[in-house]
N, C-alpha and C. Protein backbone atom coordinates (compact mmCIF):
# COMPACT_ATOMS: atom_id res chain seq x y z
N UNK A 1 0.84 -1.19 0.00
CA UNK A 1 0.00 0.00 0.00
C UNK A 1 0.88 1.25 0.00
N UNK A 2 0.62 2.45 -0.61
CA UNK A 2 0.96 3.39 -0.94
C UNK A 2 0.60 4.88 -0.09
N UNK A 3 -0.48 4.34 0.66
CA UNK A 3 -1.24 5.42 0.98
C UNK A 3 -2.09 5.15 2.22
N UNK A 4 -1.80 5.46 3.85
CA UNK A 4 -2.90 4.95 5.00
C UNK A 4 -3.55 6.31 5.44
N UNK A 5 -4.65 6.34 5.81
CA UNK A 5 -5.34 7.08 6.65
C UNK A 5 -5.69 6.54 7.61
N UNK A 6 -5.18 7.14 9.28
CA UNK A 6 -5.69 6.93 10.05
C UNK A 6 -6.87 7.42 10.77
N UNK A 7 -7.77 7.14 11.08
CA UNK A 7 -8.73 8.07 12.09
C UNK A 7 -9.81 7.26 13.11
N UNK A 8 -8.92 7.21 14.15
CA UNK A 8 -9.65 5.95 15.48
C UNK A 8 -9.73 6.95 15.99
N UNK A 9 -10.63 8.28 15.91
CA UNK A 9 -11.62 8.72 17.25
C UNK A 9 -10.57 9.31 18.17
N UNK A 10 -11.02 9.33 19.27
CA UNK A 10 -10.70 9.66 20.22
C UNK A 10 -9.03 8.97 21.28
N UNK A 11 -9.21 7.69 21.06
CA UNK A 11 -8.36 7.06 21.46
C UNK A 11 -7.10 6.90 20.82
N UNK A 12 -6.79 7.72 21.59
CA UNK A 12 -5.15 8.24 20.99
C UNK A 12 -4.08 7.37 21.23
N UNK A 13 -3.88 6.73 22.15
CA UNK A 13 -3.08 5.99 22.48
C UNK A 13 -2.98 4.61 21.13
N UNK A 14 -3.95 4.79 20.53
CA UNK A 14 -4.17 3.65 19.49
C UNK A 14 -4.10 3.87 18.02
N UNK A 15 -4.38 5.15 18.46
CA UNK A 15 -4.57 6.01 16.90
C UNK A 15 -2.75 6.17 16.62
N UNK A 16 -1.90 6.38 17.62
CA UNK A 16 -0.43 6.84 17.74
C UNK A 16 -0.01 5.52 17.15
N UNK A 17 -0.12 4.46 17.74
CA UNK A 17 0.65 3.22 17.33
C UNK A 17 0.17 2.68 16.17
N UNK A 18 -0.98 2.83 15.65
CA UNK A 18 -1.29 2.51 14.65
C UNK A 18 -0.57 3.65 13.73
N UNK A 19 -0.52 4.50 13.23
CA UNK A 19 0.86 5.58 12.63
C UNK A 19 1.73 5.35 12.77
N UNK A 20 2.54 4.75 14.40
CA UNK A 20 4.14 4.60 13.92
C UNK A 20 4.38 3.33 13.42
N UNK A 21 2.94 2.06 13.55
CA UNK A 21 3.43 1.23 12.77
C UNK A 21 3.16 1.12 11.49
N UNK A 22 2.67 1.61 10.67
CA UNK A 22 2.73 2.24 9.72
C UNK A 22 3.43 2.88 9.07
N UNK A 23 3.97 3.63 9.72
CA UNK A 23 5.50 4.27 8.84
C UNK A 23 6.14 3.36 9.01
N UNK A 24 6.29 2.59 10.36
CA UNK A 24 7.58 1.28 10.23
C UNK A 24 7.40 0.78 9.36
N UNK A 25 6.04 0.27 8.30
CA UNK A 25 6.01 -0.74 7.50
C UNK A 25 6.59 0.18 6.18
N UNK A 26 6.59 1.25 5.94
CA UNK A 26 6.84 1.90 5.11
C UNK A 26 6.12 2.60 3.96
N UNK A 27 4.70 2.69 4.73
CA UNK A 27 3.65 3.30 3.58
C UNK A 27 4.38 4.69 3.33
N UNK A 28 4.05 5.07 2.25
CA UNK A 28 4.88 5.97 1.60
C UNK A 28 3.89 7.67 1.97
N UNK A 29 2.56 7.34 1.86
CA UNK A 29 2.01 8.45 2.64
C UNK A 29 1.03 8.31 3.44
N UNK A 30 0.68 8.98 5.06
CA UNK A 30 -0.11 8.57 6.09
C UNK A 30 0.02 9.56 6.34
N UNK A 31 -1.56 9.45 6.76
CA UNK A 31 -2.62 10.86 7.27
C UNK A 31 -3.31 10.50 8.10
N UNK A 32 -3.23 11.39 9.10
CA UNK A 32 -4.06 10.87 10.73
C UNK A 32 -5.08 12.17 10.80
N UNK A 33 -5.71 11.56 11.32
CA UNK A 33 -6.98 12.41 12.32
C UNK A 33 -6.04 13.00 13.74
N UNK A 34 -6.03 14.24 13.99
CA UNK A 34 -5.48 14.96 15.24
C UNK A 34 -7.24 15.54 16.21
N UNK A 35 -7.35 15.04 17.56
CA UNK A 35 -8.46 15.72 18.24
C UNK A 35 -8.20 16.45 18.70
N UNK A 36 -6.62 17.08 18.86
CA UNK A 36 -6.27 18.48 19.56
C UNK A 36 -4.72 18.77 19.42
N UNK A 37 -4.41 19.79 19.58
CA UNK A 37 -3.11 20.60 19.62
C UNK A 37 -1.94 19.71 19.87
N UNK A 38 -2.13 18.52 21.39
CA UNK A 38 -0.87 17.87 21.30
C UNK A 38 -0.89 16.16 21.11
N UNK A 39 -2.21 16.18 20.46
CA UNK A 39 -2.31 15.00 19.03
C UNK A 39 -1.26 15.45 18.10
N UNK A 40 -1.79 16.73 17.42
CA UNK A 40 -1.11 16.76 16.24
C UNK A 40 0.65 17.14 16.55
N UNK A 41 1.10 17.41 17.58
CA UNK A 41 2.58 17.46 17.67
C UNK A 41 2.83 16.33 17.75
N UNK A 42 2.51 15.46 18.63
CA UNK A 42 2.71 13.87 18.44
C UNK A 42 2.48 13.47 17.33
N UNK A 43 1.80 13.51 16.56
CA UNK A 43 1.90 13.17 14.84
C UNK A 43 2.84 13.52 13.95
N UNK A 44 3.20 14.90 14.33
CA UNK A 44 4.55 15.32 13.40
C UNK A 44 5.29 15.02 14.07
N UNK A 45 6.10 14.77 15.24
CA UNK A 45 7.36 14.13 15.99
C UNK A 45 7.35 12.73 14.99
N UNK A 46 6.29 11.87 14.69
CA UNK A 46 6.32 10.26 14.14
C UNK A 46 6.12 10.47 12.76
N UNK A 47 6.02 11.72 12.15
CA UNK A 47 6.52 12.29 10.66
C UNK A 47 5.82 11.83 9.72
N UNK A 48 3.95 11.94 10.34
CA UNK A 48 3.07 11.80 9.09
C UNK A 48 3.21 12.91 8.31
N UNK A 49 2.36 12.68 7.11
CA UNK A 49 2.67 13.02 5.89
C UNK A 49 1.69 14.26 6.22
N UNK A 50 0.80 14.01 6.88
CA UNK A 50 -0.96 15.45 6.58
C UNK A 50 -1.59 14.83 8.42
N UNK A 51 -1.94 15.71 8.94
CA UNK A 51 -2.54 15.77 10.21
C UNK A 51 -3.94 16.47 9.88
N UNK A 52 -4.93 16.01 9.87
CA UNK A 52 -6.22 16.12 9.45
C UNK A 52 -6.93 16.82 11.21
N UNK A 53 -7.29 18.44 11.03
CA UNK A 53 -8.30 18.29 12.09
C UNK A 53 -9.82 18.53 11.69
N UNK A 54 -10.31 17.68 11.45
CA UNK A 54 -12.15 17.99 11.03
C UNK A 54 -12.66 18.76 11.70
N UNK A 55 -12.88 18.68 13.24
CA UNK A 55 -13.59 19.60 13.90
C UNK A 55 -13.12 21.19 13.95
N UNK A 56 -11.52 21.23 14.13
CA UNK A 56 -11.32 22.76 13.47
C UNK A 56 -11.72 23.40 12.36
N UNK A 57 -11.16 22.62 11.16
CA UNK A 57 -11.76 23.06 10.02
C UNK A 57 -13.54 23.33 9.37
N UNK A 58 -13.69 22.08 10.51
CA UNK A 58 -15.26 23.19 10.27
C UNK A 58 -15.98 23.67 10.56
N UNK A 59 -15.13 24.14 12.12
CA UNK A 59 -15.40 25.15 12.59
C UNK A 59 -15.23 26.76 12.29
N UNK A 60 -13.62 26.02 11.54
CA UNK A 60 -13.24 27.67 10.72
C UNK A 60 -14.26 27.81 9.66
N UNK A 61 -14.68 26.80 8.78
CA UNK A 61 -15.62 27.07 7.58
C UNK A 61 -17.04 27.51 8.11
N UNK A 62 -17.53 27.43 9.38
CA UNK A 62 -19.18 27.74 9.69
C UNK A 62 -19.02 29.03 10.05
N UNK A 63 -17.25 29.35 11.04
CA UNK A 63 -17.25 31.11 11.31
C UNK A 63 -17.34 31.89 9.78
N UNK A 64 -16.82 31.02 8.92
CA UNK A 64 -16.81 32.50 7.66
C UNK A 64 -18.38 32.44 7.11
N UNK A 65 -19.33 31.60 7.18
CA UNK A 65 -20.94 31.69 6.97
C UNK A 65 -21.49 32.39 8.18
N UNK A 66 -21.28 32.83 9.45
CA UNK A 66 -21.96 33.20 10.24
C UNK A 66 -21.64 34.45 10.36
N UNK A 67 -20.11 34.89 9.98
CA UNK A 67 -19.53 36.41 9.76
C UNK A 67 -20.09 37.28 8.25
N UNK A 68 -20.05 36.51 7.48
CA UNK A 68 -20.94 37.02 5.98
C UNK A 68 -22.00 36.28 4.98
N UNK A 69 -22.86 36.90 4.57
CA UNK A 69 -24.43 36.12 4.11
C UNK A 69 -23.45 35.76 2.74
N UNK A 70 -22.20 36.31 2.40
CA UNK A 70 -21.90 36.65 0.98
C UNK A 70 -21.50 35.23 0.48
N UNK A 71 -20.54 34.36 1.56
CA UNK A 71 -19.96 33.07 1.63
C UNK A 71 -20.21 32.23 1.81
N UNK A 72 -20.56 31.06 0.43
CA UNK A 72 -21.25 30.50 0.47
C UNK A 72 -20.08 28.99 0.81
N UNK A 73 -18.89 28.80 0.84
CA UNK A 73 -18.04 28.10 1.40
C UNK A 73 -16.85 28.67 1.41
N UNK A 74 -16.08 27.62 1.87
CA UNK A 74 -14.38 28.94 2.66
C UNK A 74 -13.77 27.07 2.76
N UNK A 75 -12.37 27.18 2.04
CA UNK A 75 -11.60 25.85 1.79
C UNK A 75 -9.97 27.10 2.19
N UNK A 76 -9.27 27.02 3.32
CA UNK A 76 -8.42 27.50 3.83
C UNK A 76 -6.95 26.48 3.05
N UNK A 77 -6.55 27.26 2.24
CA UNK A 77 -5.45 26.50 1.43
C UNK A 77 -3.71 26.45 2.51
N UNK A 78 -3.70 27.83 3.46
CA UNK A 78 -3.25 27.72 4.48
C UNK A 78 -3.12 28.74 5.20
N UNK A 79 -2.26 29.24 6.17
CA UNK A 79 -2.96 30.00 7.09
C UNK A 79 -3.10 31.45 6.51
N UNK A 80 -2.55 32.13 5.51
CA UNK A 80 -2.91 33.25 5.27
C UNK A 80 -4.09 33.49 3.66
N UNK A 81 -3.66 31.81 3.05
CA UNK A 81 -4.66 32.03 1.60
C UNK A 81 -6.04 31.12 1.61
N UNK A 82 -6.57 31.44 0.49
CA UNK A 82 -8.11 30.68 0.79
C UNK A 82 -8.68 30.43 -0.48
N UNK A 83 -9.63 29.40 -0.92
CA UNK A 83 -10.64 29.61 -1.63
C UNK A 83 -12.05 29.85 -1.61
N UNK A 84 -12.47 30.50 -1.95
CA UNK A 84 -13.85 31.14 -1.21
C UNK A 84 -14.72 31.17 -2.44
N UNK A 85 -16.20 30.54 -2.16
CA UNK A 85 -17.24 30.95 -2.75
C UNK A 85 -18.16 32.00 -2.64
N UNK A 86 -18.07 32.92 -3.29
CA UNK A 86 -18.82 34.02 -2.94
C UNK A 86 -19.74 34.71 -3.63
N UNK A 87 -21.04 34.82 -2.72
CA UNK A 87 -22.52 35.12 -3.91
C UNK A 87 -22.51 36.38 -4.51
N UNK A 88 -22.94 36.49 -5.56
CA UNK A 88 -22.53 38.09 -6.74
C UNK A 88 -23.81 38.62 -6.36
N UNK A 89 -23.45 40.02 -5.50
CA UNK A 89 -24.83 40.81 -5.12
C UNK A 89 -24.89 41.69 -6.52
N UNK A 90 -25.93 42.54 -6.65
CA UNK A 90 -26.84 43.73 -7.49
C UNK A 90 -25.81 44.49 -7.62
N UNK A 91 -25.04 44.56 -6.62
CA UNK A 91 -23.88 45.35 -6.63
C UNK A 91 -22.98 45.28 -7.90
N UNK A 92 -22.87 44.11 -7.80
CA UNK A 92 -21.59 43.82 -9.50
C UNK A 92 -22.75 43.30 -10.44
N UNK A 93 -23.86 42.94 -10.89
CA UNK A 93 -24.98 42.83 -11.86
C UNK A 93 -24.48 43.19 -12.99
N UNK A 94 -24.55 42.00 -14.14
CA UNK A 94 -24.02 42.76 -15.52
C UNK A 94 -23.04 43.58 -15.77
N UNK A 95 -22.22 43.40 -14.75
CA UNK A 95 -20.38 43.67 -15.03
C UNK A 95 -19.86 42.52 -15.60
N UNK A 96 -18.68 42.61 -16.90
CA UNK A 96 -17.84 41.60 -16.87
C UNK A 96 -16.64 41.66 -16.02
N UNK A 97 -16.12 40.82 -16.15
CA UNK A 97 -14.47 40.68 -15.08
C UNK A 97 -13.93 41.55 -14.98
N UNK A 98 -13.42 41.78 -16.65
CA UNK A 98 -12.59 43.24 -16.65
C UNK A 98 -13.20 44.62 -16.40
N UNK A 99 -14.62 44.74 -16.05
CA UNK A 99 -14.57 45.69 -15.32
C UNK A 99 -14.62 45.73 -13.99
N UNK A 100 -14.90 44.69 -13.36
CA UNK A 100 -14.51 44.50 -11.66
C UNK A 100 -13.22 44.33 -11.69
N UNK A 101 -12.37 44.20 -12.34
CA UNK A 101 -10.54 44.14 -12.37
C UNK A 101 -10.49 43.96 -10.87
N UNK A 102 -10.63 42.86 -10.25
CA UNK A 102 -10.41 42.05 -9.03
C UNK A 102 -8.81 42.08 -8.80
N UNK A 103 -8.37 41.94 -9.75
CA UNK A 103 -7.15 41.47 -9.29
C UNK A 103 -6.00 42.62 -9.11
N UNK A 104 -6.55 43.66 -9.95
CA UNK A 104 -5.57 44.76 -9.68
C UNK A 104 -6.44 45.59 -8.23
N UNK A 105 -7.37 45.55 -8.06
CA UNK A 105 -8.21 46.45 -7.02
C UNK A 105 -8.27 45.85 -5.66
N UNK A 106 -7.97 44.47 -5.62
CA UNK A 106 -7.95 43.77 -4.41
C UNK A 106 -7.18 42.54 -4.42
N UNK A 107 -6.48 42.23 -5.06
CA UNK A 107 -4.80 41.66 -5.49
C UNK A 107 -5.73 39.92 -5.46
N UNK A 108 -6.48 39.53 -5.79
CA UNK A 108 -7.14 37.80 -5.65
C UNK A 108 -7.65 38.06 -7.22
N UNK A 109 -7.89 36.68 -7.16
CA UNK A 109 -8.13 36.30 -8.52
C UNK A 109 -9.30 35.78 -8.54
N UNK A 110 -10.38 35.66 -9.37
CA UNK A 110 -11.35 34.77 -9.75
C UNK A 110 -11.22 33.33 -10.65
N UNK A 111 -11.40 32.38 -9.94
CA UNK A 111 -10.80 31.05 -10.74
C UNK A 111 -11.82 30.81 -11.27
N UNK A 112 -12.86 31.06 -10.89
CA UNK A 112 -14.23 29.89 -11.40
C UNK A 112 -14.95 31.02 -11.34
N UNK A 113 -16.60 30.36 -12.12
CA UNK A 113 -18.05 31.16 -11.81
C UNK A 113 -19.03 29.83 -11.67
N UNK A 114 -20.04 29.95 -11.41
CA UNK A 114 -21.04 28.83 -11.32
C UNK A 114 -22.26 29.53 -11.21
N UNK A 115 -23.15 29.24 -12.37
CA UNK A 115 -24.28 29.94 -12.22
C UNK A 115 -25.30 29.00 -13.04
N UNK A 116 -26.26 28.51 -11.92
CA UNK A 116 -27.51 27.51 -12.53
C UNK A 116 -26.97 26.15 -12.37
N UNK A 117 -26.15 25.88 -11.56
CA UNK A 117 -25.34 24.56 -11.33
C UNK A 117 -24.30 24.00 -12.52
N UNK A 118 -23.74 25.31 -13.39
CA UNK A 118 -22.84 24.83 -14.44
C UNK A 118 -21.26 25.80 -13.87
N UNK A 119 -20.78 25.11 -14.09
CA UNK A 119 -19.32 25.70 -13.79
C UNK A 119 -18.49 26.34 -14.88
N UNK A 120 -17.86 27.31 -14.24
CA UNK A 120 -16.42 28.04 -16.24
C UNK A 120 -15.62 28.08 -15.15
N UNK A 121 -14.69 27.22 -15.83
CA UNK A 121 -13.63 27.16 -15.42
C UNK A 121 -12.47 28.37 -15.97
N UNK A 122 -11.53 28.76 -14.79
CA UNK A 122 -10.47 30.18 -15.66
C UNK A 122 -11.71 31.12 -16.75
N UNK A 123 -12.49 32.05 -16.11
CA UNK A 123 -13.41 32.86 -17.16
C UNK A 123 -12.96 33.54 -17.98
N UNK A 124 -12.98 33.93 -18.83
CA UNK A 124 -12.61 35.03 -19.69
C UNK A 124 -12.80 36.57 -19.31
N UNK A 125 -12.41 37.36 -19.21
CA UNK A 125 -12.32 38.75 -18.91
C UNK A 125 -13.99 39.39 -19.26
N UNK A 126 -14.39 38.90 -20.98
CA UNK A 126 -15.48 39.09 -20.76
C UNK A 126 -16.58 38.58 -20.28
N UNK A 127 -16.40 37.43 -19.48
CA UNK A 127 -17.28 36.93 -18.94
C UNK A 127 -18.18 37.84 -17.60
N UNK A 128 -19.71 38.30 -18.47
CA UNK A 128 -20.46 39.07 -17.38
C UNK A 128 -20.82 37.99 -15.90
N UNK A 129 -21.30 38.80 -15.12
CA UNK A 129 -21.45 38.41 -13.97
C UNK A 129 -22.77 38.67 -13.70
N UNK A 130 -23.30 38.02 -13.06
CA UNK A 130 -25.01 38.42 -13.00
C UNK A 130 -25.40 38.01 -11.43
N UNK A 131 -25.76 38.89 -10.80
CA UNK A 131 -26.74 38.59 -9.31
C UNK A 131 -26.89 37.08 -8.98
N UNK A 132 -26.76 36.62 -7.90
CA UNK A 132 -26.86 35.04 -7.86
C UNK A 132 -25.55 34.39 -8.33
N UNK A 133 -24.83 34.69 -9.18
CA UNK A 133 -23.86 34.05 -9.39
C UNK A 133 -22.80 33.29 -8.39
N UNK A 134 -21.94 32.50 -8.48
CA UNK A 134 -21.04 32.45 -6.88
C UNK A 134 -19.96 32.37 -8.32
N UNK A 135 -18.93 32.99 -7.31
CA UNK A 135 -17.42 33.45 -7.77
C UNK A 135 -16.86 32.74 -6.93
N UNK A 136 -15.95 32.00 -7.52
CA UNK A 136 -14.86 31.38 -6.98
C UNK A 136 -13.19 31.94 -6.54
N UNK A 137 -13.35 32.30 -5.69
CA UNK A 137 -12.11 33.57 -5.83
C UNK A 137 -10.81 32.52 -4.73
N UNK A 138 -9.91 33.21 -5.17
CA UNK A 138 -8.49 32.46 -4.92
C UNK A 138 -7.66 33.72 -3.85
N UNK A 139 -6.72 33.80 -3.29
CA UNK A 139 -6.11 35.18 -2.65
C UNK A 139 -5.88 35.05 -1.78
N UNK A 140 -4.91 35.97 -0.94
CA UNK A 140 -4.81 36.15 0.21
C UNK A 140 -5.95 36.75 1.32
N UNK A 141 -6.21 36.16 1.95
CA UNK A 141 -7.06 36.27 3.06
C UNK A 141 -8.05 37.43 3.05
N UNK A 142 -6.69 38.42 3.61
CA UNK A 142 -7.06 40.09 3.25
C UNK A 142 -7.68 40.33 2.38
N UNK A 143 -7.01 40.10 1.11
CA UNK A 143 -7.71 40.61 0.27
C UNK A 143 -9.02 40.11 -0.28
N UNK A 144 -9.07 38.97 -0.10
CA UNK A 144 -10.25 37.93 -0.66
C UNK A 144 -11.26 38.75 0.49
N UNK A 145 -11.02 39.11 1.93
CA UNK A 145 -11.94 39.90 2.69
C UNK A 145 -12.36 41.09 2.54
N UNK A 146 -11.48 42.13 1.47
CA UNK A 146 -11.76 43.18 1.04
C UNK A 146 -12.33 43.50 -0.03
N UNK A 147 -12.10 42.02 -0.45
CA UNK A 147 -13.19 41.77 -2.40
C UNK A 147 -14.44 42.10 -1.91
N UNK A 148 -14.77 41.45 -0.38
CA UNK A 148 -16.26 40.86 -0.55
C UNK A 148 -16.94 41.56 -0.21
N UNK A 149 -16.12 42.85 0.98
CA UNK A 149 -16.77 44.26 1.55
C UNK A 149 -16.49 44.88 0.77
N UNK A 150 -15.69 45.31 -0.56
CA UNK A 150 -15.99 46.24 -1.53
C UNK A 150 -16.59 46.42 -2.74
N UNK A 151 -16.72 45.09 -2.96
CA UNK A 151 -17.28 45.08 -4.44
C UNK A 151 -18.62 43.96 -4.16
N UNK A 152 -18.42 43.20 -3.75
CA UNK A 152 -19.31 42.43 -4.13
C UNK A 152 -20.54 42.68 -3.17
């Protein structure tokens, strides 16, 4: 095998040995479930590959829906960048890209659009934008936070 995921819950003491024997055998990549702060140091001391915390992460993803109506999901790429779905108010209506110039006005990019459950992937500049839409925007934190209070 090439590839283990661990995730036994709570019981750490089991969840640990099951990882270091695992790397002893020599899976080439292993990913554990961490339930807290000195789970996951004990996981990187035994030099898994990815320390998975679910309950943080979606906890961080429900604070960015409860802080703005605009975000419709939040995927934290790491601690300062993000990908964010974000709903196109009246505000930007029948603008294309290049005239919201996102990227020079608030330094993030728009990767995607999705509108009516169809996806464009990389849009074209003239691609208009219409109310309802969700924008897929890429960026640093900041700025992806200043897209959403200024323009959108």
């Amino acid at each position: 095998m090439d590839h283990a995921i661990v995730s036994l819950g709570t019981d750490i003491d089991k969840s640990v040995l099951v990882t270091l024997l695992l790397k002893d055998l020599g899976f080439n990549k292993v990913w554990t479930k961490a339930v807290n702060t000195y789970h996951r140091k004990v996981r990187e001391i035994i030099g898994v590959d990815r320390v998975i915390h679910p309950e943080k992460d979606m906890a961080k993803r429900i604070a960015h829906h409860i802080i703005s109506d605009k975000v419709i999901d939040y995927i934290e790429l790491s601690e300062h960048h993000s990908i964010v779905e974000i709903l196109a108010s009246a505000k930007i209506h029948a603008q294309t890209l290049a005239e919201l110039n996102v990227r020079t006005k608030f330094g993030c990019n728009i990767i995607g659009l999705q509108r009516e459950g169809d996806i464009i992937i990389s849009p074209s500049a003239e691609e208009i934008v219409y109310s309802g839409d969700i924008l897929i925007v890429i960026g640093e934190n900041d700025d992806i936070q200043r897209f959403e209070n200024g323009a959108v």
